[in-house]
C-alpha atoms as a PDB file:
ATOM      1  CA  UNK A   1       0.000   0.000   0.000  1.00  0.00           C
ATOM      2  CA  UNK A   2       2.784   2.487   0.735  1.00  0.00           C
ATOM      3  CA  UNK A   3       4.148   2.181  -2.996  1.00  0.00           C
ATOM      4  CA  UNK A   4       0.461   3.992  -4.040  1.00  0.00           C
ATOM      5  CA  UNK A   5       0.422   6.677  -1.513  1.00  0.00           C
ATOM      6  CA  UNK A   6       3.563   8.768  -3.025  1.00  0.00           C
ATOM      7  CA  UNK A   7       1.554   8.712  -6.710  1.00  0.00           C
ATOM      8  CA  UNK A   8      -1.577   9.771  -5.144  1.00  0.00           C
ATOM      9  CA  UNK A   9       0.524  12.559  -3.870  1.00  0.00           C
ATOM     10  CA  UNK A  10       1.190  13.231  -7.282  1.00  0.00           C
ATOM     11  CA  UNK A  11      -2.009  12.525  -8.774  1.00  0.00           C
ATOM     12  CA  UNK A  12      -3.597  15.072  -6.179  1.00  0.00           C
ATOM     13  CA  UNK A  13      -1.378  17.814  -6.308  1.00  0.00           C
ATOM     14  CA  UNK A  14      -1.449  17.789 -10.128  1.00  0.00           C
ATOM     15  CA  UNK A  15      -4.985  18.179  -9.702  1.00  0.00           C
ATOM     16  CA  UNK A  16      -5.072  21.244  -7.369  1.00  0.00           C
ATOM     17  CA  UNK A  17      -2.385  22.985  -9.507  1.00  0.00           C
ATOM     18  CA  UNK A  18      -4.685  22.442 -12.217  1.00  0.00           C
ATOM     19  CA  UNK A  19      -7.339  23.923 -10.766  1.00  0.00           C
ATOM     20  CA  UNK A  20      -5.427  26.926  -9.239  1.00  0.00           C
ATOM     21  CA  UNK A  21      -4.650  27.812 -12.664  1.00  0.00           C
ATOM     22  CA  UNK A  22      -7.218  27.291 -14.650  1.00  0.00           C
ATOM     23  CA  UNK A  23      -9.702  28.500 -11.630  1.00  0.00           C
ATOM     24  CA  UNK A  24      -8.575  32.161 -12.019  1.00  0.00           C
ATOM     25  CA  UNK A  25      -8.671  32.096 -15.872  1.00  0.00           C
ATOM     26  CA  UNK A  26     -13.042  33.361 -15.466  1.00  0.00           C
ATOM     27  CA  UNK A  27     -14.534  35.227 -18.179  1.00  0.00           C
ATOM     28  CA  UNK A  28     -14.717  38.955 -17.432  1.00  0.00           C
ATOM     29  CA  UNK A  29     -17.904  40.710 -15.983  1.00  0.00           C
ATOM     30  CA  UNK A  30     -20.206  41.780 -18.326  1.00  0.00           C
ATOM     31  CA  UNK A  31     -20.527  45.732 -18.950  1.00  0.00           C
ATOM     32  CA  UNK A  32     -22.227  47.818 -16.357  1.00  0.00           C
ATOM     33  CA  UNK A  33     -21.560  45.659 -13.383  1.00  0.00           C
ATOM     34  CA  UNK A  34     -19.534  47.451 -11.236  1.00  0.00           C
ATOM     35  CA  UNK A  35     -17.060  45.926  -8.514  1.00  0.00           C
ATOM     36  CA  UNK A  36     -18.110  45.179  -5.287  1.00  0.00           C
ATOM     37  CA  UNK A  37     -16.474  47.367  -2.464  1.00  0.00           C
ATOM     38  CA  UNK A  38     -16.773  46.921   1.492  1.00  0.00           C
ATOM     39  CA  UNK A  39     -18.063  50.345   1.396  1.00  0.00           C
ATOM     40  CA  UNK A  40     -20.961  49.737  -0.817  1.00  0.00           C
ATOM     41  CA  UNK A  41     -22.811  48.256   2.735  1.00  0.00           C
ATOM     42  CA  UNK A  42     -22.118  50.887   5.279  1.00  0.00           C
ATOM     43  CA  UNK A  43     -25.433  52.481   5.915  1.00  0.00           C
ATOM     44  CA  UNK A  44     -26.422  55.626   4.444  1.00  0.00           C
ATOM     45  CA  UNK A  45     -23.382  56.469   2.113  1.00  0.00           C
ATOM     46  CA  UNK A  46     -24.809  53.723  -0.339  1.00  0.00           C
ATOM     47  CA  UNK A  47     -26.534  55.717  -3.367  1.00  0.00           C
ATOM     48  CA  UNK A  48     -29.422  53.664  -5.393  1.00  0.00           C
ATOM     49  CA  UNK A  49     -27.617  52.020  -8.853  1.00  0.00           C
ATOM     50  CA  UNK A  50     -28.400  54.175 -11.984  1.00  0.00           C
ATOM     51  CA  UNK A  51     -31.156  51.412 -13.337  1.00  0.00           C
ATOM     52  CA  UNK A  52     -33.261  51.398  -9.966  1.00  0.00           C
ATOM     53  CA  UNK A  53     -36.014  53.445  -8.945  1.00  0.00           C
ATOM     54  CA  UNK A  54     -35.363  55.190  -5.470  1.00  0.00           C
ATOM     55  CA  UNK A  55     -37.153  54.008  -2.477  1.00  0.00           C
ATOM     56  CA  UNK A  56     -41.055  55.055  -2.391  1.00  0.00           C
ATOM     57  CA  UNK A  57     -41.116  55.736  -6.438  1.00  0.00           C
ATOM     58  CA  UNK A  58     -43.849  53.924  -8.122  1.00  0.00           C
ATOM     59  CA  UNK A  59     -42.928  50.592  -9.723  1.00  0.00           C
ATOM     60  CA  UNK A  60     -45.834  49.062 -11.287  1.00  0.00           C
ATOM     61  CA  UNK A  61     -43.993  47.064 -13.765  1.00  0.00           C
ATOM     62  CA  UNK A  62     -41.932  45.659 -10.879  1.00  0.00           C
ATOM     63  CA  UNK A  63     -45.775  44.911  -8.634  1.00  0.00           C
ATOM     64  CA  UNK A  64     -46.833  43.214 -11.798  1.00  0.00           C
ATOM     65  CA  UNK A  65     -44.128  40.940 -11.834  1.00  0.00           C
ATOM     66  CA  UNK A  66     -44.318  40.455  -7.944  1.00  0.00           C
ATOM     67  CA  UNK A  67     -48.028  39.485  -8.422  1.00  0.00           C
ATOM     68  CA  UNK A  68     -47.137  37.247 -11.191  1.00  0.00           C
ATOM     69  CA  UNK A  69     -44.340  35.261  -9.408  1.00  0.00           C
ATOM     70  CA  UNK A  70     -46.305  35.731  -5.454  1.00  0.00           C
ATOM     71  CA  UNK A  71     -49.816  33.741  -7.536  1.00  0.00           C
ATOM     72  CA  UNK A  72     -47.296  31.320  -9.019  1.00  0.00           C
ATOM     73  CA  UNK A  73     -45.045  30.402  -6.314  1.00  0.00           C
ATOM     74  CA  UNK A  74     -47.955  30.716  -3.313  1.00  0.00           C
ATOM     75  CA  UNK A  75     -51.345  30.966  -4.901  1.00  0.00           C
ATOM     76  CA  UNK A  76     -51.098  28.557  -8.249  1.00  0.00           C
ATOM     77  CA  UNK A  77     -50.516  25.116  -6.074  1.00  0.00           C
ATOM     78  CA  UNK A  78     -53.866  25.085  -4.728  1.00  0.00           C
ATOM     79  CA  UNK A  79     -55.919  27.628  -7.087  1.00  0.00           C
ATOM     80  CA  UNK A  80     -54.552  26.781 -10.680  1.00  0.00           C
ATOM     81  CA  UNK A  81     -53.547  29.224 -13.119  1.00  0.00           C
ATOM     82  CA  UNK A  82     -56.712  30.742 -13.994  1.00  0.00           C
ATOM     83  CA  UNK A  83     -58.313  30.422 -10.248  1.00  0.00           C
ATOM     84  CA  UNK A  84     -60.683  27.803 -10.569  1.00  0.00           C
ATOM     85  CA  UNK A  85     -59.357  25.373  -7.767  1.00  0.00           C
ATOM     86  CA  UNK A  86     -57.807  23.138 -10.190  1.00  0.00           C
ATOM     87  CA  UNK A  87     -53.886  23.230  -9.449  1.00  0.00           C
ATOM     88  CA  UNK A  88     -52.351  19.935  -8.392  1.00  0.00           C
ATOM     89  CA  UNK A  89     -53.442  20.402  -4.682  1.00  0.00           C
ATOM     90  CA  UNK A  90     -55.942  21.741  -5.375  1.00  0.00           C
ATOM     91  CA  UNK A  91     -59.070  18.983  -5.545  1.00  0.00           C
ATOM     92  CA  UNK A  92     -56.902  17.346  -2.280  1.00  0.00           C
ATOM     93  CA  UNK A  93     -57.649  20.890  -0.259  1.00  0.00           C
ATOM     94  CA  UNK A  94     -60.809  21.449  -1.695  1.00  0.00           C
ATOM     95  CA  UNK A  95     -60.039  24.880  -2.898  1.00  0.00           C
ATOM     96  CA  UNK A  96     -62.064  27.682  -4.113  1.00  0.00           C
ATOM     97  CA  UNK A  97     -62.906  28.625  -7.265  1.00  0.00           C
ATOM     98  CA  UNK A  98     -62.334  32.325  -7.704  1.00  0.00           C
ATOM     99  CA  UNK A  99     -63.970  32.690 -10.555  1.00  0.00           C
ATOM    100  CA  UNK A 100     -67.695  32.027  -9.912  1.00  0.00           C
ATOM    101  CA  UNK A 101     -69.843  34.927 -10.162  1.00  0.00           C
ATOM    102  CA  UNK A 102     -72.029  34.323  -7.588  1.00  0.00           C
ATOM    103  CA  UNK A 103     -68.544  34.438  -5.215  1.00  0.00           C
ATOM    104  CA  UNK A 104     -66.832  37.398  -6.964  1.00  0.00           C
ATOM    105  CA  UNK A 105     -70.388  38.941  -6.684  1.00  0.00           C
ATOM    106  CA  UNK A 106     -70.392  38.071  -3.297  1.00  0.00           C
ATOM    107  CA  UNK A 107     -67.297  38.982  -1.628  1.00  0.00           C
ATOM    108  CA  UNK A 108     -65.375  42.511  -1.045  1.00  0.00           C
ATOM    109  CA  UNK A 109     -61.967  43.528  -1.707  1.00  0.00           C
ATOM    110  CA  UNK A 110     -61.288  43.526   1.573  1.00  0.00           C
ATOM    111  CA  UNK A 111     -62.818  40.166   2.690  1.00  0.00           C
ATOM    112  CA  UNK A 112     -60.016  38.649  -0.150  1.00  0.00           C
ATOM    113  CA  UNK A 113     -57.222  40.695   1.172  1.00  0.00           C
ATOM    114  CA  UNK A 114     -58.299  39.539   4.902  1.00  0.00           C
ATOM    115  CA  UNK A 115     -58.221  35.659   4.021  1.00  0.00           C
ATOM    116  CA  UNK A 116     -55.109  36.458   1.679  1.00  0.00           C
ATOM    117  CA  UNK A 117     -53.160  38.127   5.493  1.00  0.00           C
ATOM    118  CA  UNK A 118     -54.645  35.846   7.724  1.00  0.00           C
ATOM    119  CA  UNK A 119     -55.529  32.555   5.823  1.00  0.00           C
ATOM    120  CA  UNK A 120     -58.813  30.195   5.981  1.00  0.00           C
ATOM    121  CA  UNK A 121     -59.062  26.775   6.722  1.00  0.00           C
ATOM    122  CA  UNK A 122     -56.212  25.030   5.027  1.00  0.00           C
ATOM    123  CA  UNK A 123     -55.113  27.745   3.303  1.00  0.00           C
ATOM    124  CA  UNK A 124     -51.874  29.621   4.915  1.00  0.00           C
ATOM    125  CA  UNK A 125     -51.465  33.325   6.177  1.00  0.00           C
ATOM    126  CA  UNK A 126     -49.563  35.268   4.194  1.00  0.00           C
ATOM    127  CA  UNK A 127     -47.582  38.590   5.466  1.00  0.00           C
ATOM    128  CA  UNK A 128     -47.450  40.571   2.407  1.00  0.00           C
ATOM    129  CA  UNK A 129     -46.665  44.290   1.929  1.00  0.00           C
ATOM    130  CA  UNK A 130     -49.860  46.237   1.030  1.00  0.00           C
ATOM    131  CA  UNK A 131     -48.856  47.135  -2.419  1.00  0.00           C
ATOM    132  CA  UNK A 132     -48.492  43.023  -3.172  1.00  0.00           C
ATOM    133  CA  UNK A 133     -52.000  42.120  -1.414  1.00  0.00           C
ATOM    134  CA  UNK A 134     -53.579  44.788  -3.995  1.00  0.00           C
ATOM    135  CA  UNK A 135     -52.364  43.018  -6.614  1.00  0.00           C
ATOM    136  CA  UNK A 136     -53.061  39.661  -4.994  1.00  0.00           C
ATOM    137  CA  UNK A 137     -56.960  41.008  -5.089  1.00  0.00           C
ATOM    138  CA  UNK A 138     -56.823  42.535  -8.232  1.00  0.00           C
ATOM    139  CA  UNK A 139     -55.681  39.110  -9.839  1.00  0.00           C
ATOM    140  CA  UNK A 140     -58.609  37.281  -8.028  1.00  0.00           C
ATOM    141  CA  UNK A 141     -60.482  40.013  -9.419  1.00  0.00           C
ATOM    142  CA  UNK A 142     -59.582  39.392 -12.696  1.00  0.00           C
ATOM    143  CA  UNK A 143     -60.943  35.596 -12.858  1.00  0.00           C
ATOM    144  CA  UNK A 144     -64.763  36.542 -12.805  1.00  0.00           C
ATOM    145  CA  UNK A 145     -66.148  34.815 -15.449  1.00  0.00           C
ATOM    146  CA  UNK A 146     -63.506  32.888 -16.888  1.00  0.00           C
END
């Protein structure tokens, strides 16, 4: 056994050198990334890149697309797509369809935001800023009649 030891050695260290070498070689950034510096994180001296919106500025593009992935990642399981209680859990938890009229006709706004914050039955609570649960509602709004 000793005989093997010195040519794993080898073997080993040929392969660390190897990747030493060839682990630095990377591709460069691609333009407009910037370099990250240990000053970028201290508090108030950080300024907003050139691409984002400053805090408080109206986003809608960026609620649209929170909507979008919140009802697909949280909401789709259960509800489906479209709302009509047909995603893969959804026959197992019995869950609503949010499109009948005589529901959408029947509940408020606020009643969907409520059960969206604080849950119902199976369904989970979810803490979600305001701007997000108004989208949440409007997308349950949006499956009357389908």
């Amino acid at each position: 056994m000793r005989p093997f030891l010195p040519l794993l050695h080898v073997v080993l260290g040929v392969f660390v050198a190897s990747a030493l070498a060839f682990g630095c070689d990377r591709a460069p950034s691609p333009a407009g990334l910037k370099e990250w510096k240990a000053d970028d994180h201290e508090g108030d001296k950080r300024q907003p890149a050139a691409n984002q919106a400053p805090k408080g500025a109206a986003n809608s593009g960026g609620v649209a697309q929170l909507v979008d992935l919140a009802w697909k990642n949280q909401c789709q399981s259960c509800h489906g797509p479209s709302g009509h209680g047909n995603g893969p859990q959804g026959m197992m938890l019995k869950a609503a369809d949010l499109g009948r009229e005589d529901w959408q006709a029947a509940v408020k706004d606020e009643e969907i935001a409520a059960t969206i914050k604080n849950g119902r039955g199976r369904m989970p609570k979810f803490d979600l800023p305001e701007e997000l649960l108004k989208g949440l509602v409007g997308r349950v709004r949006s499956f009357r009649g389908k």
